[in-house]
Protein backbone atom coordinates (compact mmCIF):
# COMPACT_ATOMS: atom_id res chain seq x y z
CA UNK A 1 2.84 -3.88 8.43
CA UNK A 2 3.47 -4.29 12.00
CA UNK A 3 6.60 -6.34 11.11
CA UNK A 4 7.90 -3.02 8.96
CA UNK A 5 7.23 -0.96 11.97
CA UNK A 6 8.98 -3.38 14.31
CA UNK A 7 12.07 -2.90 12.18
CA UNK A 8 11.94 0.90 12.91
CA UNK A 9 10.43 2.29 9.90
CA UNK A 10 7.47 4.76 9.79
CA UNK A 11 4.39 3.39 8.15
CA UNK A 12 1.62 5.95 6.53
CA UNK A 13 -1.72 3.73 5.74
CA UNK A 14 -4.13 5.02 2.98
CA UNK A 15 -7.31 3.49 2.87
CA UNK A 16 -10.63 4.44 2.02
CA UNK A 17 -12.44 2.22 4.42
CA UNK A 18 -13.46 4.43 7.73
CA UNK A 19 -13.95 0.59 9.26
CA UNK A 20 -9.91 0.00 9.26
CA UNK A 21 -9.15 3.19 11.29
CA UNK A 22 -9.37 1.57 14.82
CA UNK A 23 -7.97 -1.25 13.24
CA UNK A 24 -4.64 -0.02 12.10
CA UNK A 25 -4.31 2.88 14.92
CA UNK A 26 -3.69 -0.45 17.05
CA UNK A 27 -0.66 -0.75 15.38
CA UNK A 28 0.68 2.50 16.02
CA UNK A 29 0.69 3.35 12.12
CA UNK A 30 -0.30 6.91 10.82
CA UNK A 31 -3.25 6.50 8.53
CA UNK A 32 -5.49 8.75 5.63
CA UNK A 33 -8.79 8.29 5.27
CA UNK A 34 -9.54 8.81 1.67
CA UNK A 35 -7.87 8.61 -1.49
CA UNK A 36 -4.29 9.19 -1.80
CA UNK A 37 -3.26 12.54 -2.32
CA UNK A 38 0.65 13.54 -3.16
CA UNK A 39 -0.26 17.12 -2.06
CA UNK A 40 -0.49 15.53 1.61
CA UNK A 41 3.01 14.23 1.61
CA UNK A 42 6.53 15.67 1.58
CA UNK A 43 7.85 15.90 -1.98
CA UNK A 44 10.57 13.13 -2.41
CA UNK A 45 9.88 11.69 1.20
CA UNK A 46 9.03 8.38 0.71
CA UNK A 47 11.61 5.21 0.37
CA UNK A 48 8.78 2.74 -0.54
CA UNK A 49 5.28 3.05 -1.82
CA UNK A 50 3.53 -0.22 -1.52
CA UNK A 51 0.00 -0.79 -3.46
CA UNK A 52 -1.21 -4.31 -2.27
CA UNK A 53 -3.76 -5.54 -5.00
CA UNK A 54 -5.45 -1.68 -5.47
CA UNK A 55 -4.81 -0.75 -8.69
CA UNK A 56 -6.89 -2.73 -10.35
CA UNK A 57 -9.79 -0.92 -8.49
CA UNK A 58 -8.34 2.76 -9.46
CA UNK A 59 -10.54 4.84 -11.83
CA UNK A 60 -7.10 6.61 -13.14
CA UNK A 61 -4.15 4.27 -11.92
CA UNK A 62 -1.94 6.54 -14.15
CA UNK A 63 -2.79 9.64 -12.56
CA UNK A 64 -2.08 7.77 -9.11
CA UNK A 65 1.31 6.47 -10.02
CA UNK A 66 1.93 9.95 -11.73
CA UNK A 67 1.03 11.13 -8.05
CA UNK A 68 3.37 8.57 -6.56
CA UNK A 69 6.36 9.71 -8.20
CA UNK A 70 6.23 12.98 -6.48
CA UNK A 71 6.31 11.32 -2.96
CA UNK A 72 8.80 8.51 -3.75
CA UNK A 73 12.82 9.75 -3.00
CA UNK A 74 14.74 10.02 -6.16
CA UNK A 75 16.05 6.39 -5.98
CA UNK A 76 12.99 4.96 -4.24
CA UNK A 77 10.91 1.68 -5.04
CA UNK A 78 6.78 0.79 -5.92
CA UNK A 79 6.45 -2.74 -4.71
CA UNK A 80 2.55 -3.16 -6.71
CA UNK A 81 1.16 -6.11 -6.96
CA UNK A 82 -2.08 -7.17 -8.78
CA UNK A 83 -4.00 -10.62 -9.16
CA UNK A 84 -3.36 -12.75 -11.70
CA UNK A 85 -6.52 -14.76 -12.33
CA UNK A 86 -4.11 -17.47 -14.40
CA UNK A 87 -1.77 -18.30 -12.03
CA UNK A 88 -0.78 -21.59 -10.77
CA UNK A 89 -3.03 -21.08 -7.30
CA UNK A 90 -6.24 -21.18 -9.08
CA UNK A 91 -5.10 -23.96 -11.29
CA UNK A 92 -3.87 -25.92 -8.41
CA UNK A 93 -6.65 -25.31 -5.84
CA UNK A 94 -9.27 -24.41 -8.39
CA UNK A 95 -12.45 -23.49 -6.26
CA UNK A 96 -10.60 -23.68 -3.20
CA UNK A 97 -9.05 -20.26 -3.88
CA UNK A 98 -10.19 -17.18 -2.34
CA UNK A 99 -8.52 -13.60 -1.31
CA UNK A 100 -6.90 -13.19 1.34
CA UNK A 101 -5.22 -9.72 2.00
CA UNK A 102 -3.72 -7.11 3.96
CA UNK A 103 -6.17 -4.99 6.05
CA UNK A 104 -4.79 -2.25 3.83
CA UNK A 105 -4.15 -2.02 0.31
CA UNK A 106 -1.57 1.33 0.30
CA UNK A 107 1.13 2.00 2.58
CA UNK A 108 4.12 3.92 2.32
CA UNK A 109 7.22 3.96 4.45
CA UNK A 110 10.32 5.74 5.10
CA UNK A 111 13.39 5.97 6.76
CA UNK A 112 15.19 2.60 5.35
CA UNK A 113 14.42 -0.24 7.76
CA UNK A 114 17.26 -2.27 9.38
């Protein structure tokens, strides 16, 4: 994230986890505490909408994405990625494999990045 911001882009974090707060503030990114909520956003403001291994957790992933589309521009991207319990790291490292992530599982950006 702090590579995106570097580039000149403006990074909104939504997390649930109060503990990240401090965390991500660090790296002068605006955050939400809370789920994500369209109604908090400018309609058609967003460029990208990243969900980083999330949905999976979501009790109504439709209704999120469904939310999403309101804050994405009209020719903006969802970059969403998801684990895939098959792939070729667990067969190759078997028990070696563990998560790693991003401190935060849903950003969004805007203003296209240089």
């Amino acid at each position: 994230m702090a590579t995106i911001v570097k580039r000149g882009c403006d990074v909104y974090d939504v997390d649930t986890d109060e503990g990240l707060h401090h965390f991500i503030k660090t790296m002068d990114l605006k955050i939400d505490i809370g789920p994500f909520e369209a109604k908090n956003y400018k309609q058609d403001y967003f460029d990208y909408v990243i969900l980083d291994q999330i949905i999976e957790y979501m009790l109504d992933p439709m209704e999120t994405l469904s939310e999403i589309e309101k804050v994405l521009k009209p020719n903006g991207v969802l970059v969403l990625s998801t684990p895939n319990v098959f792939g070729w790291g667990l067969k190759v490292l078997d028990k070696l494999v563990y998560h790693i992530s991003s401190p935060s599982f849903f950003q969004q950006i805007t203003t296209i990045c240089r």
